[in-house]
N, C-alpha and C. Protein backbone atom coordinates (compact mmCIF):
# COMPACT_ATOMS: atom_id res chain seq x y z
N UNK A 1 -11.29 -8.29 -4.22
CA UNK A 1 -10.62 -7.51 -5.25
C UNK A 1 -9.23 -8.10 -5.46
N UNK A 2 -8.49 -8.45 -6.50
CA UNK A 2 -7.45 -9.04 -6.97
C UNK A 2 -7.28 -8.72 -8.51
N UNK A 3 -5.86 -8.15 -8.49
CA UNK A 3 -5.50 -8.08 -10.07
C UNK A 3 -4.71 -8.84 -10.46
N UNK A 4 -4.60 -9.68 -11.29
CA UNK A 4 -3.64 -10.96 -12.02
C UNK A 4 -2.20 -9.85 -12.33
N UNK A 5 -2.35 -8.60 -12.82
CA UNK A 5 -1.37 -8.35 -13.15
C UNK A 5 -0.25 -7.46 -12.29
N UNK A 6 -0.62 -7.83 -10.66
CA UNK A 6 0.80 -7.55 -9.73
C UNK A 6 1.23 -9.14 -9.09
N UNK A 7 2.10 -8.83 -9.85
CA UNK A 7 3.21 -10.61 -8.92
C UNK A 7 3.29 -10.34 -7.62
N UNK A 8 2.90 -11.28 -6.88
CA UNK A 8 3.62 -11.29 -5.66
C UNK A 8 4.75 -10.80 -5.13
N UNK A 9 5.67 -10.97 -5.93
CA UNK A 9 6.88 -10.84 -5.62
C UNK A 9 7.03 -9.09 -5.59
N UNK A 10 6.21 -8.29 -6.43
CA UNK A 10 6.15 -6.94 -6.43
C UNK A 10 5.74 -6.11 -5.00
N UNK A 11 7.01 -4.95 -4.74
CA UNK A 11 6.90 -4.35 -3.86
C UNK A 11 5.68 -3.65 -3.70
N UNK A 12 5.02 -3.14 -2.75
CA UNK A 12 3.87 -2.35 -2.31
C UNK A 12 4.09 -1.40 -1.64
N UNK A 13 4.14 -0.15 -1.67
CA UNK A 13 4.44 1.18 -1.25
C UNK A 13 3.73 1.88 -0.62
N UNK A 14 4.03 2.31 0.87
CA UNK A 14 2.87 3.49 1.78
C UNK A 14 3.76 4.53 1.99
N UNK A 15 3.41 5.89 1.81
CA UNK A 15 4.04 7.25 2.40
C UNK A 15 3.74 7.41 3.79
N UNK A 16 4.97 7.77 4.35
CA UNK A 16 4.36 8.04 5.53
C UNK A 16 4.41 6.60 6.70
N UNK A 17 4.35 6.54 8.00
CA UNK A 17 4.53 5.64 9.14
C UNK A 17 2.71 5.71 9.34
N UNK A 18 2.36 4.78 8.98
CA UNK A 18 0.78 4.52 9.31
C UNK A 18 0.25 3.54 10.26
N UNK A 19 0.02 4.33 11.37
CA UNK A 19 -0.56 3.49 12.29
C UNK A 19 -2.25 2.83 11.87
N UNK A 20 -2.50 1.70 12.72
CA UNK A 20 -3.49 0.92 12.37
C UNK A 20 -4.76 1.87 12.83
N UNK A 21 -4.59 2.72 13.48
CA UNK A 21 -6.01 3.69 13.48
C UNK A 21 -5.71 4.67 12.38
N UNK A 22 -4.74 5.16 11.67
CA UNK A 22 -4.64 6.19 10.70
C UNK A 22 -5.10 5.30 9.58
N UNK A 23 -4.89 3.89 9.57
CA UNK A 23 -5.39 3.22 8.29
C UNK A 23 -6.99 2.95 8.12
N UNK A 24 -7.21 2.99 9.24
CA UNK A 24 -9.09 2.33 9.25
C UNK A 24 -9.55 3.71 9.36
N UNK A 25 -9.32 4.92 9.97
CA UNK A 25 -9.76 6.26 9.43
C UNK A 25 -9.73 6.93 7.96
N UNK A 26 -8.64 6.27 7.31
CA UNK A 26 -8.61 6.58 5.94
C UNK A 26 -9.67 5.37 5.41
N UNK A 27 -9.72 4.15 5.83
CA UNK A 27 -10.52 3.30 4.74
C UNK A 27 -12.02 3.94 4.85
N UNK A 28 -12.06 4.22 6.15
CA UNK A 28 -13.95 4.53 6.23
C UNK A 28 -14.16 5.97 5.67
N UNK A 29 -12.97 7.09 5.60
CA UNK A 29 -13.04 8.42 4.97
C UNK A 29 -13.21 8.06 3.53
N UNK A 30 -12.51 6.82 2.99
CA UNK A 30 -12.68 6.87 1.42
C UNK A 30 -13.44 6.06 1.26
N UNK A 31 -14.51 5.10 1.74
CA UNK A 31 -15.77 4.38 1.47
C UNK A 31 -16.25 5.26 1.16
N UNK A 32 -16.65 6.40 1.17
CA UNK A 32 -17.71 7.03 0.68
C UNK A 32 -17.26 7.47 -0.87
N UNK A 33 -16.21 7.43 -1.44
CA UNK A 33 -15.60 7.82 -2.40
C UNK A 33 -15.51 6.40 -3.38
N UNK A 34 -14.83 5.15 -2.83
CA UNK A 34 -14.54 3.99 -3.64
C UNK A 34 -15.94 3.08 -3.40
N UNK A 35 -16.42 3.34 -2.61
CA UNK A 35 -17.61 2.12 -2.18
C UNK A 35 -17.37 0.89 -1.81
N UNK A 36 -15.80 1.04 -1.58
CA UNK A 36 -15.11 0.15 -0.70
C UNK A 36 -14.28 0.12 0.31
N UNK A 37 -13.75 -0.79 1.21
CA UNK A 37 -12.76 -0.03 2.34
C UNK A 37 -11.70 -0.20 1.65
N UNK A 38 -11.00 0.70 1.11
CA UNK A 38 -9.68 0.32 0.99
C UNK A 38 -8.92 1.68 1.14
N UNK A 39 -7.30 1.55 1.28
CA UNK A 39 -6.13 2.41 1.59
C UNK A 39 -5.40 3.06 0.20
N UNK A 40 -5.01 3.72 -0.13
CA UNK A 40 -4.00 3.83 -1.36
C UNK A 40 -2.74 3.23 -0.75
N UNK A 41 -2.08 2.94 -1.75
CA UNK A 41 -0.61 2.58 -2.12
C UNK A 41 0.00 2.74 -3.52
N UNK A 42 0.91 2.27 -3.63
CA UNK A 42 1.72 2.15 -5.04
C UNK A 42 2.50 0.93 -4.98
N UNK A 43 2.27 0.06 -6.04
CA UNK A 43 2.86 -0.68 -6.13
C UNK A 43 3.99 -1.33 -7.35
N UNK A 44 4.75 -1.96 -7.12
CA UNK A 44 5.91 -2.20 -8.08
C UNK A 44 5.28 -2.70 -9.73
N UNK A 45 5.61 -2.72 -11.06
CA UNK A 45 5.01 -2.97 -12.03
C UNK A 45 5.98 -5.12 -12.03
N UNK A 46 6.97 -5.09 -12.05
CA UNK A 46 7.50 -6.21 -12.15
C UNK A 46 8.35 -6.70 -10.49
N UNK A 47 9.03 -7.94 -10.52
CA UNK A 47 9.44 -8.51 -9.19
C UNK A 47 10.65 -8.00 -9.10
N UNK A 48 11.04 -7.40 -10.03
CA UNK A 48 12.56 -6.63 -10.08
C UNK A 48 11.71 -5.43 -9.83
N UNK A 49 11.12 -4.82 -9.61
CA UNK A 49 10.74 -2.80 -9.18
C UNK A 49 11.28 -2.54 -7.87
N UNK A 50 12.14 -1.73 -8.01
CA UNK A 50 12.68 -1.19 -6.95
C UNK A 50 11.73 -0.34 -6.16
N UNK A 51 12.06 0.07 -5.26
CA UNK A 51 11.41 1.00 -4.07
C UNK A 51 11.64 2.42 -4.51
N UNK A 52 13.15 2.79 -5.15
CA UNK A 52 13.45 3.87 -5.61
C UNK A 52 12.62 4.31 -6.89
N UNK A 53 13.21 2.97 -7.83
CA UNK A 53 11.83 3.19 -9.29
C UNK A 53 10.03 3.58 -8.65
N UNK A 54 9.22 2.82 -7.34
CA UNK A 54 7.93 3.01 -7.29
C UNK A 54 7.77 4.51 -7.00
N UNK A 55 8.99 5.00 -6.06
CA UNK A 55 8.64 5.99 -5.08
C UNK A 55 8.85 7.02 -6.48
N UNK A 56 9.47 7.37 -7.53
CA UNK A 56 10.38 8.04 -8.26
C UNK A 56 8.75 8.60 -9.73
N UNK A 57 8.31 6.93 -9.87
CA UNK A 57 6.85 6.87 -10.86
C UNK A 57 5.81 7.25 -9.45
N UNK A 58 5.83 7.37 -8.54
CA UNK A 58 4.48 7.64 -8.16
C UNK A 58 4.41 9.37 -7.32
N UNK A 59 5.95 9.89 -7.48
CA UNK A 59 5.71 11.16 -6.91
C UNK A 59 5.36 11.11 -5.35
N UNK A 60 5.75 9.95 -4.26
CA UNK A 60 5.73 9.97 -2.90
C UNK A 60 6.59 11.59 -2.24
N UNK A 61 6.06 11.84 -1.35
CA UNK A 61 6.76 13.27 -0.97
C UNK A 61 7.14 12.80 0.46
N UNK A 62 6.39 11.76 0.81
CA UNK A 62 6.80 11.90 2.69
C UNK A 62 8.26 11.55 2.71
N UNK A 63 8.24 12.03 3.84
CA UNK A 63 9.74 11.79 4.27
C UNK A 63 10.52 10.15 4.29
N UNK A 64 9.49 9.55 5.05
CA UNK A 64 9.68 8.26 4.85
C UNK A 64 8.23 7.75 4.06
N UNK A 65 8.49 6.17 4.05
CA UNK A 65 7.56 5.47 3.26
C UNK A 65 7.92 4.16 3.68
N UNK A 66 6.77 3.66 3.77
CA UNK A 66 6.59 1.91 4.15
C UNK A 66 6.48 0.68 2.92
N UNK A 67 6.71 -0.55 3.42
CA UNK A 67 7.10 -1.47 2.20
C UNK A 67 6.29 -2.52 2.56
N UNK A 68 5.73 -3.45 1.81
CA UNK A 68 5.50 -4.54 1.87
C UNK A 68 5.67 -5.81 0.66
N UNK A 69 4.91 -6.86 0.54
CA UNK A 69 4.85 -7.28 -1.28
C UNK A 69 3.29 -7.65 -1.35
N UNK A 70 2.87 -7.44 -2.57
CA UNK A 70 1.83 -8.01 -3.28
C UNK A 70 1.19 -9.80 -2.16
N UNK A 71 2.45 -10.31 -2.17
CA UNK A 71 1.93 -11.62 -1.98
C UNK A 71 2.00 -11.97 -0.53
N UNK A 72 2.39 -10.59 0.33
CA UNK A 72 2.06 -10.70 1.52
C UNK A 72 0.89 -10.32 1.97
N UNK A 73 0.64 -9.17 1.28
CA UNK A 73 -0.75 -9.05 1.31
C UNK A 73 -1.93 -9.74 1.04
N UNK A 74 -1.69 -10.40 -0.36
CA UNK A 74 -2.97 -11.23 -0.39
C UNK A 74 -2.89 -12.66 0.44
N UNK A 75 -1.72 -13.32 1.02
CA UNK A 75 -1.77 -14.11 1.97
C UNK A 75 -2.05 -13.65 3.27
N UNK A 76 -2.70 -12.56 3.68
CA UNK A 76 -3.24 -12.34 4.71
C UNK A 76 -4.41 -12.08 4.81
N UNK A 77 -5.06 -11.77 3.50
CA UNK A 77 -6.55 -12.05 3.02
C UNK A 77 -6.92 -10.98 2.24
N UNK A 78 -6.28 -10.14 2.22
CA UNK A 78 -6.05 -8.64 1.67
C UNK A 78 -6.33 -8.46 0.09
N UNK A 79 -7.21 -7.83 -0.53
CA UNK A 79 -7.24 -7.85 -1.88
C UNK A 79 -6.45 -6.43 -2.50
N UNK A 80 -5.59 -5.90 -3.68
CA UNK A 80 -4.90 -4.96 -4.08
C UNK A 80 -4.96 -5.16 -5.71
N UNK A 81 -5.54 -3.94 -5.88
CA UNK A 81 -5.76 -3.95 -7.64
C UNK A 81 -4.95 -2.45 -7.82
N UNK A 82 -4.71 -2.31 -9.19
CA UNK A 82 -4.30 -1.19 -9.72
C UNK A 82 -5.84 -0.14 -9.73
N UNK A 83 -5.55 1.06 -8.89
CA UNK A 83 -6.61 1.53 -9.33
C UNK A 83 -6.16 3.17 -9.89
N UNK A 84 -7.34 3.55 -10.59
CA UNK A 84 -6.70 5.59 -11.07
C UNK A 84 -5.26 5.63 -11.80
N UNK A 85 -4.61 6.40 -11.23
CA UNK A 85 -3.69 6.64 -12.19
C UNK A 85 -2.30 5.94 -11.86
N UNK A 86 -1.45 4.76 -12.87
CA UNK A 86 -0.82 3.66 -12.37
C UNK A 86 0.57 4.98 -12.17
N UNK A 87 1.08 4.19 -11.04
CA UNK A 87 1.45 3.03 -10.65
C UNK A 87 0.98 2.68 -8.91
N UNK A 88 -0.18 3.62 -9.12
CA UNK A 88 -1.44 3.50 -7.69
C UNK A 88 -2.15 2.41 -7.48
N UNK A 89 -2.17 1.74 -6.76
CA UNK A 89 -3.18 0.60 -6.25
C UNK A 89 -3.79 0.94 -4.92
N UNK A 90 -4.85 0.25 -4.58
CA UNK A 90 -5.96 0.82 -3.37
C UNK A 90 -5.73 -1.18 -2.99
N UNK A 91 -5.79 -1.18 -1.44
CA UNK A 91 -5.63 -2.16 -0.51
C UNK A 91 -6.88 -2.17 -0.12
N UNK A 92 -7.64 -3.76 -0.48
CA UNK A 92 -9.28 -3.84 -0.10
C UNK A 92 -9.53 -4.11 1.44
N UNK A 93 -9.31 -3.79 2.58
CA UNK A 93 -9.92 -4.08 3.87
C UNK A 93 -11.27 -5.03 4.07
N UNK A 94 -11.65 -5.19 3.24
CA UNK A 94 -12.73 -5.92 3.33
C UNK A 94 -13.96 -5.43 4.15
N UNK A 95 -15.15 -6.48 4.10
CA UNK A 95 -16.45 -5.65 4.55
C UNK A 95 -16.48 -5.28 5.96
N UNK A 96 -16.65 -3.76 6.26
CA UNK A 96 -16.98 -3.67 7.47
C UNK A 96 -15.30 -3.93 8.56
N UNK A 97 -14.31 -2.84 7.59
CA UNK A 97 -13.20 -3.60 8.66
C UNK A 97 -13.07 -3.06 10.43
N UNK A 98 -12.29 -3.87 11.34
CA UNK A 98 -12.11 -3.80 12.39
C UNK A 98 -10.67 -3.28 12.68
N UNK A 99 -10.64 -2.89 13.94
CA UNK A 99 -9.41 -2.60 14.42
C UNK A 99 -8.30 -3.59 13.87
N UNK A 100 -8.83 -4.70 14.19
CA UNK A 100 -7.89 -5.87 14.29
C UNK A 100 -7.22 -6.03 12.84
N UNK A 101 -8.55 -5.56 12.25
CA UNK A 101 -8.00 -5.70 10.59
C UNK A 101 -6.81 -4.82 9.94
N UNK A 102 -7.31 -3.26 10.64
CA UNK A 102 -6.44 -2.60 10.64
C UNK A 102 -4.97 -2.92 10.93
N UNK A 103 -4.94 -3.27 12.28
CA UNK A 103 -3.86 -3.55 12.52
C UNK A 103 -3.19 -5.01 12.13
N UNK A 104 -3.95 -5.76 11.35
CA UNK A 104 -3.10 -6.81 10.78
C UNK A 104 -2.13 -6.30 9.54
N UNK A 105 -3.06 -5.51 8.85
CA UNK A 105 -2.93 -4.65 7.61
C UNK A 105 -1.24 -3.80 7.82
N UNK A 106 -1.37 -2.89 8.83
CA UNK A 106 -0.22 -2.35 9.18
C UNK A 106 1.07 -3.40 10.01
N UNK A 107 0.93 -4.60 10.22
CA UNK A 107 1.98 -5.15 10.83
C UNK A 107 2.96 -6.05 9.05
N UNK A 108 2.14 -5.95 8.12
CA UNK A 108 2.49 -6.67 6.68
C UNK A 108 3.06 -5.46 6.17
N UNK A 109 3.35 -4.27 6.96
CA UNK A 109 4.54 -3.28 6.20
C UNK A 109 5.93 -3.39 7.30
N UNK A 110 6.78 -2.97 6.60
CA UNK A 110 8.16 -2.38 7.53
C UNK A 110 8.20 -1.40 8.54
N UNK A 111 9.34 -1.41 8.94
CA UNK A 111 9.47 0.08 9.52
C UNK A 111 9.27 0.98 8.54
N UNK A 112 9.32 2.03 9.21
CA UNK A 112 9.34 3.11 8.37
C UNK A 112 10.99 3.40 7.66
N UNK A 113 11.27 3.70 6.40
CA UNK A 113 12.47 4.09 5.75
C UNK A 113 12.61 5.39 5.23
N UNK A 114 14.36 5.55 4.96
CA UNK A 114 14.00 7.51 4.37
C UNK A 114 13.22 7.20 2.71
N UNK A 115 12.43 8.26 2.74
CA UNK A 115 12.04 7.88 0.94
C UNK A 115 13.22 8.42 0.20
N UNK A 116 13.49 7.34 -0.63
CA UNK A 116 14.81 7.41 -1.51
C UNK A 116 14.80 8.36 -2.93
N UNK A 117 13.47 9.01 -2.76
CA UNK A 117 13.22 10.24 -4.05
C UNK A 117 14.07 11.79 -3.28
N UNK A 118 13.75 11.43 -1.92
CA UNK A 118 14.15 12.51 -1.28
C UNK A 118 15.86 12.71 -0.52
N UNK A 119 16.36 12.13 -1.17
CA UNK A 119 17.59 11.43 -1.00
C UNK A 119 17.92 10.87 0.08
N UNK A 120 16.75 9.92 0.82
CA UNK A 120 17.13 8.78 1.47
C UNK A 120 17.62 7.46 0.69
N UNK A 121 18.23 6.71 1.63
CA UNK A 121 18.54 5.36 0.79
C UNK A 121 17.40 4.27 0.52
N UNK A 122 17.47 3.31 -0.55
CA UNK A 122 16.83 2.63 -1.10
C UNK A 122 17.15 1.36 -0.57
């Protein structure tokens, strides 16, 4: 899965501190829903999208929220398309993922930060 229209350079957005078993419990809870493994996120529309602009268009509520980019992801083998309602994208895990996958998946985000909708900093 790959969409031409997120740059690399565009931020990628998770609510919330997600450990690599909270991520492979959500991919196999929503296989039955997408018919694929993948995670939600939100991701930036251009290489200038701020974290404040994603978190602000996508209505994030957690307290904090995690970061990555487009082109870290797919250099780790990772596929991310826009999916449902933008500025949402779903992270493809690929067939049958593993722990390991999981946790590669979660080491290509940050720490956790305050979400800057909630008047943490950006």
């Amino acid at each position: 899965m790959h969409s031409d229209d997120l740059p690399d350079e565009a931020i990628v957005v998770r609510g919330g501190h997600k450990t690599a078993t909270q991520i492979l419990i959500r991919a196999r809870k929503d296989h039955r829903r997408l018919g694929y493994y993948g995670i939600s996120a939100f991701a930036g529309w251009t290489s200038e999208t701020s974290l404040a602009e994603v978190v602000e268009a996508s209505g994030l509520l957690f307290d904090v929220v995690q970061t990555s980019t487009v082109g870290r992801l797919r250099a780790a083998g990772f596929g991310i398309q826009r999916t449902f309602m933008w500025p949402h994208c779903t992270i493809d895990l690929g067939e049958d993922p593993t722990d390991d996958d999981a946790a590669r998946l979660a080491a290509l985000f940050g720490p956790p930060v305050p979400n800057p909708g909630l008047g943490g900093q950006s």
